[in-house]
Protein backbone atom coordinates (compact mmCIF):
# COMPACT_ATOMS: atom_id res chain seq x y z
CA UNK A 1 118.57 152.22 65.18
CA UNK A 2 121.68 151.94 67.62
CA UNK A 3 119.47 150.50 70.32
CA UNK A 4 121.34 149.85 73.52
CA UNK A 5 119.72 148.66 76.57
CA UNK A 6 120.44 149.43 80.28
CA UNK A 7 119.71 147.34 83.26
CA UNK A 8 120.73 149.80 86.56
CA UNK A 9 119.15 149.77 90.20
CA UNK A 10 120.84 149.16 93.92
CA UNK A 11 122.86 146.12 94.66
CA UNK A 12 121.03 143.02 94.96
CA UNK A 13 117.50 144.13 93.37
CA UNK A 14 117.89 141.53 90.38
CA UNK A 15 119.73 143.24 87.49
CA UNK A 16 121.98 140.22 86.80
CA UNK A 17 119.10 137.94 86.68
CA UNK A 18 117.28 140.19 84.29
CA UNK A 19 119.75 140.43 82.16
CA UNK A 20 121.04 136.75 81.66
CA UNK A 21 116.74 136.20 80.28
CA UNK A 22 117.27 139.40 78.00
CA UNK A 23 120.43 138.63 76.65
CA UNK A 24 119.30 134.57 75.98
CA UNK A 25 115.92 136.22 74.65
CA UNK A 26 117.98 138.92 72.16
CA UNK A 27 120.89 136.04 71.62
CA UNK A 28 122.94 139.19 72.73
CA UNK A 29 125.82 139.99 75.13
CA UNK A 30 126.27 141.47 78.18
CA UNK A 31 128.71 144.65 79.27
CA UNK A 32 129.35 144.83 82.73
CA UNK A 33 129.29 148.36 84.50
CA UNK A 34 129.99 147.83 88.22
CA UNK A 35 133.55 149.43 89.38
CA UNK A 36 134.08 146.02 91.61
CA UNK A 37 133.36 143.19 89.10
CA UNK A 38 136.56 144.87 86.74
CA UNK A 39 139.23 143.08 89.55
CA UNK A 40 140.28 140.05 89.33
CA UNK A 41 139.81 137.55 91.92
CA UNK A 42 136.92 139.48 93.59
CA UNK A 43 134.18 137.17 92.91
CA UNK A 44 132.13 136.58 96.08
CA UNK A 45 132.26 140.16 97.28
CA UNK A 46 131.14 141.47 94.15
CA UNK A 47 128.40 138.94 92.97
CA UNK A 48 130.09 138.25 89.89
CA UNK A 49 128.27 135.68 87.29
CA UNK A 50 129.54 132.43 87.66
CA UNK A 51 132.41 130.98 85.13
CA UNK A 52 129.58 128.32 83.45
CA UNK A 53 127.54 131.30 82.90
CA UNK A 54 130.16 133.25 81.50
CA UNK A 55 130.76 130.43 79.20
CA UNK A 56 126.88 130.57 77.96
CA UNK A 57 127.06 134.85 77.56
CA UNK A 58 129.21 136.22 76.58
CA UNK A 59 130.56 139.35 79.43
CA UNK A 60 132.86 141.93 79.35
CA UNK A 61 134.74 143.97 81.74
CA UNK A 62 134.67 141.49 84.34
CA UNK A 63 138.16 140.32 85.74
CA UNK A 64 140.00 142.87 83.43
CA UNK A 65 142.29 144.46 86.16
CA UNK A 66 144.07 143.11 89.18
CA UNK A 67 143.04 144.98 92.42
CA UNK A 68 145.98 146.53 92.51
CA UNK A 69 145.82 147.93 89.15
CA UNK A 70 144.73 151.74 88.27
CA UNK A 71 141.00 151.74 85.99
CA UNK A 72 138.74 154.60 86.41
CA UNK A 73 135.71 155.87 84.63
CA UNK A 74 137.34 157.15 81.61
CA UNK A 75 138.86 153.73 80.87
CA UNK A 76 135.57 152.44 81.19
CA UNK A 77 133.84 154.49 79.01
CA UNK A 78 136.67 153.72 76.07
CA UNK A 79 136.20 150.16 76.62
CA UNK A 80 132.21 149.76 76.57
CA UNK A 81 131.94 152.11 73.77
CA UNK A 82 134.53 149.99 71.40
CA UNK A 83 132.32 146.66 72.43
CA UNK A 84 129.15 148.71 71.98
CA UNK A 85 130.31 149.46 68.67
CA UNK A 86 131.36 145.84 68.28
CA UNK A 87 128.14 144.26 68.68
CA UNK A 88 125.75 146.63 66.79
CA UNK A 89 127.81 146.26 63.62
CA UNK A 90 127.10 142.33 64.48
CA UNK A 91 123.29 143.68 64.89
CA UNK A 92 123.11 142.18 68.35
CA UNK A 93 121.91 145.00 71.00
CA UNK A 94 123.97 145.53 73.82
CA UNK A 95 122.97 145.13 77.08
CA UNK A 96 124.72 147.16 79.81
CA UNK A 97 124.03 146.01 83.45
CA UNK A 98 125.78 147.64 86.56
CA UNK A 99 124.67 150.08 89.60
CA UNK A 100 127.69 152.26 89.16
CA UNK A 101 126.38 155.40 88.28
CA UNK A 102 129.47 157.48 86.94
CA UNK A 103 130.04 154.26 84.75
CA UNK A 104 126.45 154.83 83.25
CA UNK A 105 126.33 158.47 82.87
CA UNK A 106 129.80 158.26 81.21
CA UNK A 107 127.86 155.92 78.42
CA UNK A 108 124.69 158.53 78.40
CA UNK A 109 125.82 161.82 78.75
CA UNK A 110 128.54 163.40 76.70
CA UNK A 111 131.25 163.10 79.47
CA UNK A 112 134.52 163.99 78.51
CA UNK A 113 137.55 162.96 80.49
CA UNK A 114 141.24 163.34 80.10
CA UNK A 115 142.09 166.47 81.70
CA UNK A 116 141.96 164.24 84.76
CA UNK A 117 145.48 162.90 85.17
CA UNK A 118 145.82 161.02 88.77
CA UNK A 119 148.21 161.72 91.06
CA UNK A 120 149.10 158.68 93.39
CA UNK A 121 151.23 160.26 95.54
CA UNK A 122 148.84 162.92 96.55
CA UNK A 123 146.07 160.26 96.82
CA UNK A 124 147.44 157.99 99.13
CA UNK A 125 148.23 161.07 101.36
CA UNK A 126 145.00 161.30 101.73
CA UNK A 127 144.45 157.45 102.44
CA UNK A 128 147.34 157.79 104.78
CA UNK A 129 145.40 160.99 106.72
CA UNK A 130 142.10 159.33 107.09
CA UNK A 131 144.11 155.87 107.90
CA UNK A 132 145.52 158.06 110.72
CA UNK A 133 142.74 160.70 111.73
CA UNK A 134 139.62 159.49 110.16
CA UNK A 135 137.19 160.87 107.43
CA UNK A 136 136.26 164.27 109.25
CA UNK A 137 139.57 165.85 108.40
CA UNK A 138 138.60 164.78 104.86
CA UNK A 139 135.48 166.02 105.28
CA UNK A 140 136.22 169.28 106.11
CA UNK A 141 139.38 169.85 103.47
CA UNK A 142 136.38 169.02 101.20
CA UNK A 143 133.87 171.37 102.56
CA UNK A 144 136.59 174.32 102.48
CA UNK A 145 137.65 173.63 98.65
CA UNK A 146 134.00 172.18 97.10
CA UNK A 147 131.01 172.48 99.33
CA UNK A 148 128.53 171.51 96.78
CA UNK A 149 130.31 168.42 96.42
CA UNK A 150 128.80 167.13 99.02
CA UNK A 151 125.11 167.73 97.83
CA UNK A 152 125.86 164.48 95.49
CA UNK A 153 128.77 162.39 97.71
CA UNK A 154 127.29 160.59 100.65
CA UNK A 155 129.71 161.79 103.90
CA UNK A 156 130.48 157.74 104.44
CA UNK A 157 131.75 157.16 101.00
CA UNK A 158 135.69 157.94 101.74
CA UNK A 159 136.70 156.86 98.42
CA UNK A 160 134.03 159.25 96.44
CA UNK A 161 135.29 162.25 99.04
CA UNK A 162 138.92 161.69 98.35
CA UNK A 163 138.64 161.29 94.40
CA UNK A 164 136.64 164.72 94.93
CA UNK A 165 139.86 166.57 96.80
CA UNK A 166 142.48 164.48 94.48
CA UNK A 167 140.20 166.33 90.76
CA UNK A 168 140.56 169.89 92.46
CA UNK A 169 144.31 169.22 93.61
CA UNK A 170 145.16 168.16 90.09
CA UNK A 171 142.92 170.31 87.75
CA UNK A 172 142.14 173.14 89.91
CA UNK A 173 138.38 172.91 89.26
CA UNK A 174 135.25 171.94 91.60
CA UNK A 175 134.17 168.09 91.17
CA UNK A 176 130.59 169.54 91.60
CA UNK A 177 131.52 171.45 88.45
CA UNK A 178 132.40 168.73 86.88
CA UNK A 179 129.30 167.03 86.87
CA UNK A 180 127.59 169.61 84.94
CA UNK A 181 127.91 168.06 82.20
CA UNK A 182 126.01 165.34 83.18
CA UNK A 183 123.29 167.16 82.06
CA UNK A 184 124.13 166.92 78.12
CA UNK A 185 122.79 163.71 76.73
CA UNK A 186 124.42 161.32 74.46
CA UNK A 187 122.10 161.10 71.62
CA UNK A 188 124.46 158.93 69.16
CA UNK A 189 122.92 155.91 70.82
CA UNK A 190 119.41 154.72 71.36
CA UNK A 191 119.60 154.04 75.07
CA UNK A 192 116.70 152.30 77.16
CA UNK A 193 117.16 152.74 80.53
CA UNK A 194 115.60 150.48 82.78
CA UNK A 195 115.86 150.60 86.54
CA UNK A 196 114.60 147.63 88.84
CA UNK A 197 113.31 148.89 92.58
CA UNK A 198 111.34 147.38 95.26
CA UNK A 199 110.00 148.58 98.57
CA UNK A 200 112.46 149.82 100.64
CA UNK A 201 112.63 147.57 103.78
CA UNK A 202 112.19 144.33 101.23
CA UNK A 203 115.18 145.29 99.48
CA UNK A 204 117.02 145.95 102.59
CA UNK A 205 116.39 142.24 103.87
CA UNK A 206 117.32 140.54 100.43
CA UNK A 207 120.77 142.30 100.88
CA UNK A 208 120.91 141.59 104.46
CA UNK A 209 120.58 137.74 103.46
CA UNK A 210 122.98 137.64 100.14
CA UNK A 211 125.48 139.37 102.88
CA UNK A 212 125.19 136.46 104.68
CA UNK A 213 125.47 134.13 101.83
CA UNK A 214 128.72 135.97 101.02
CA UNK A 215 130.09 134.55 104.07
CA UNK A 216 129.10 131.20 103.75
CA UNK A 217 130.19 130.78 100.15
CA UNK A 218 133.91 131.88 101.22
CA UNK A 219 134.01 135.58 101.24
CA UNK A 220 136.61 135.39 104.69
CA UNK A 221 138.53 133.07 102.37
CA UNK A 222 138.82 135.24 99.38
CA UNK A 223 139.91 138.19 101.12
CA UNK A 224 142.04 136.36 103.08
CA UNK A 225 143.94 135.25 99.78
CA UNK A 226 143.69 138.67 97.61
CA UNK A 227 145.59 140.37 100.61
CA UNK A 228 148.46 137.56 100.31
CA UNK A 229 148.57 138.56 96.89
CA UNK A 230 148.33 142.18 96.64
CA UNK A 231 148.97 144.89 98.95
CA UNK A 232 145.28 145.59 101.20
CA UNK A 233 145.73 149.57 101.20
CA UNK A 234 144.62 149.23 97.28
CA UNK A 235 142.11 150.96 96.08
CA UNK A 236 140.13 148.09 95.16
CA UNK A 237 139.89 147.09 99.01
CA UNK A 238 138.86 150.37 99.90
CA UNK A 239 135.06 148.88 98.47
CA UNK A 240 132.20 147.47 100.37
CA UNK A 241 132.60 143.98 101.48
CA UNK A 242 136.21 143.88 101.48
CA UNK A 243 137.28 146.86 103.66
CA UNK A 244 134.94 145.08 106.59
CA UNK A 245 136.51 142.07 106.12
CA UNK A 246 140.02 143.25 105.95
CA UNK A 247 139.40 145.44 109.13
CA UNK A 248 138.02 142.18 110.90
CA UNK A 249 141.33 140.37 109.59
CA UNK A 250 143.57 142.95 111.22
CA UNK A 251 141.43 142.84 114.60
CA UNK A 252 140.22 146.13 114.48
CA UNK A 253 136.43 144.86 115.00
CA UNK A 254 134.94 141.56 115.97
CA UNK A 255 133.33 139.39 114.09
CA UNK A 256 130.16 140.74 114.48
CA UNK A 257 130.55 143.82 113.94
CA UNK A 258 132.20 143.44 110.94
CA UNK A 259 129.10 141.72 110.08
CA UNK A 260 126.71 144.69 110.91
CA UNK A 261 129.01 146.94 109.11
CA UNK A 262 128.88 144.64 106.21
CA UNK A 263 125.73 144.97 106.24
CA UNK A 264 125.00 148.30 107.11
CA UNK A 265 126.95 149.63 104.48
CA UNK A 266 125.66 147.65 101.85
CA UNK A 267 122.22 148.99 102.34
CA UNK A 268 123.87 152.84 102.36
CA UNK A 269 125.03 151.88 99.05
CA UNK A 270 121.45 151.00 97.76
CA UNK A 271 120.42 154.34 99.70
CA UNK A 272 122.88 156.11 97.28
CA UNK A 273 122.18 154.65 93.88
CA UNK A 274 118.83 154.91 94.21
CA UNK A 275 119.68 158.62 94.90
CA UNK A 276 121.93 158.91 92.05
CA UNK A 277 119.12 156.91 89.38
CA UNK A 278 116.53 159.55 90.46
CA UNK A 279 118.24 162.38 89.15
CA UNK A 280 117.48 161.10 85.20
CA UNK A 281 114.18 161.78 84.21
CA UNK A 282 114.79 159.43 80.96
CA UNK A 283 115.11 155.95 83.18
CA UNK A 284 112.08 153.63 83.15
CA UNK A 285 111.12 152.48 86.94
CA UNK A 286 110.38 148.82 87.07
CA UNK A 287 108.26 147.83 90.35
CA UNK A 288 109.61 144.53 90.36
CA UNK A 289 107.20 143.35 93.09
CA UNK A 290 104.35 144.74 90.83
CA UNK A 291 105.04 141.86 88.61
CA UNK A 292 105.18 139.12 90.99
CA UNK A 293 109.13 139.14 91.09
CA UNK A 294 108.90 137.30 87.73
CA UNK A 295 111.88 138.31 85.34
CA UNK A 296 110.77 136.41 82.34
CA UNK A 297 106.98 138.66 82.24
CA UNK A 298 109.82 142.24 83.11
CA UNK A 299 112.06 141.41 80.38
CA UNK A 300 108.93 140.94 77.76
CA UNK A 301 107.55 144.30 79.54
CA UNK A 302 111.23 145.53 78.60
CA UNK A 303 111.29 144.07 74.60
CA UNK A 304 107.59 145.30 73.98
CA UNK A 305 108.70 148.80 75.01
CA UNK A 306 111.74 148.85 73.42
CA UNK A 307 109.31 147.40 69.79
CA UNK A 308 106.70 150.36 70.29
């Protein structure tokens, strides 16, 4: 059997953990689908395993891309299916581990992409015009072209709203179309889909705190050398822990309230993959309080099922 295992939930639940035990438990390797860990340099803001660990697992699609680089989902999907591929002919079973849900469903669901060319110039247009006048114009362009759109994009996630007017502008066809096909599964693989939660307001403090950790291991630092590097009006920057930081850089908000917006933010995010998880009636909920917050006794819970 092509077994392949998936390891998805919000941001700071305990995928990575889980996943280092499996993969030392299966003598396997690890595939990486988060859209941030892919850059280069972005370490702290994006929780990224640590080089020694690296060293002991083998991961992939980490650091692939500098942030100023173009990668979207259909590069993705081309990439984890070749190392998929890879290490079931070496009869290890892959273990994917990311919240990104587009990345996942382009692994479970026969997505096809292609059709999709990007258009930069058009794109940062858009940056410019919500640079200049802020997301509702965005918003509403959105609303006028694709309403349904906006039954699956959260209204505070700019970069989601302006890929959705950037696919009509270059195909001509409804984003919310598009996703359609989410519905047709990918049976050439035997994927187990696992997905860590805990109560709501617990989860919410642990990524209050690793927020705070960010800062104190150096995340000021490592934005403050990325933007010396590359230009800040990349894409990559545009994501959750940097845009705050950059903002705070350029004095637009104080200190604190880049904090709160750090944090605030990072908490919608959980809101929204949570959300997005729900909608896939094949994933297996793990209650990770149920079991005492003890990985080694979920990833046996995870092997057994995967044996019966």
């Amino acid at each position: 059997m092509k077994d392949v295992i998936l390891i998805v939930g919000p941001t700071g639940v305990g995928k990575t953990k889980l996943s280092l035990i499996l993969a030392n438990k299966l003598k396997s390797e690890i595939i990486s689908a988060d859209s941030m860990q892919i850059y280069k340099g972005m370490d702290i803001g994006t929780a990224k395993v640590s080089r020694e660990i690296q060293k002991d697992i083998t991961h992939y699609l980490i650091d692939i891309v500098n942030p100023d680089d173009e990668y979207n989902v259909s590069n993705f999907q081309i990439d984890a299916f070749k190392i998929i591929d890879k290490l079931l002919y070496e009869n290890k079973s892959p273990i994917i581990v990311g919240g990104t849900g587009l990345y996942i469903n382009s692994l479970v669901y026969k997505l096809k992409f292609g059709e999709d060319k990007p258009d930069d110039e058009y794109r940062n247009m858009l940056w410019d015009l919500y640079e200049s006048e802020g997301s509702k114009l965005i918003l509403d362009l959105l609303k006028s072209i694709d309403p349904d759109s906006l039954k699956t994009i959260d209204e505070n996630n700019i970069k989601r709203l302006i890929r959705a007017v950037e696919y009509y502008h270059t195909t001509g066809q409804k984003y919310s179309k598009k996703n359609d096909s989410f519905r047709e599964e990918n049976k050439d693989y035997n994927f187990h889909i696992y997905c860590l939660h805990e109560e709501r307001s617990k989860l919410y403090d642990r990524i209050n705190h690793r927020v705070d950790e960010m800062i104190e291991e150096g995340l000021m630092d490592e934005v403050r050398s990325l933007i010396t590097k590359y230009d800040k009006n990349s894409i990559a920057f545009k994501g959750i822990g940097y845009k705050e930081v950059i903002d705070y850089l350029d004095n637009k908000v104080d200190y604190d309230e880049m904090l709160r917006l750090l944090k605030r933010n990072s908490r919608r995010l959980a809101k929204r993959q949570y959300t997005w998880f729900r909608r896939d009636n094949r994933i297996n909920w793990i209650d990770i309080e149920e079991y005492g917050y003890d990985f080694e006794k979920i990833a046996d819970l995870i092997l057994r099922d995967i044996d019966e």
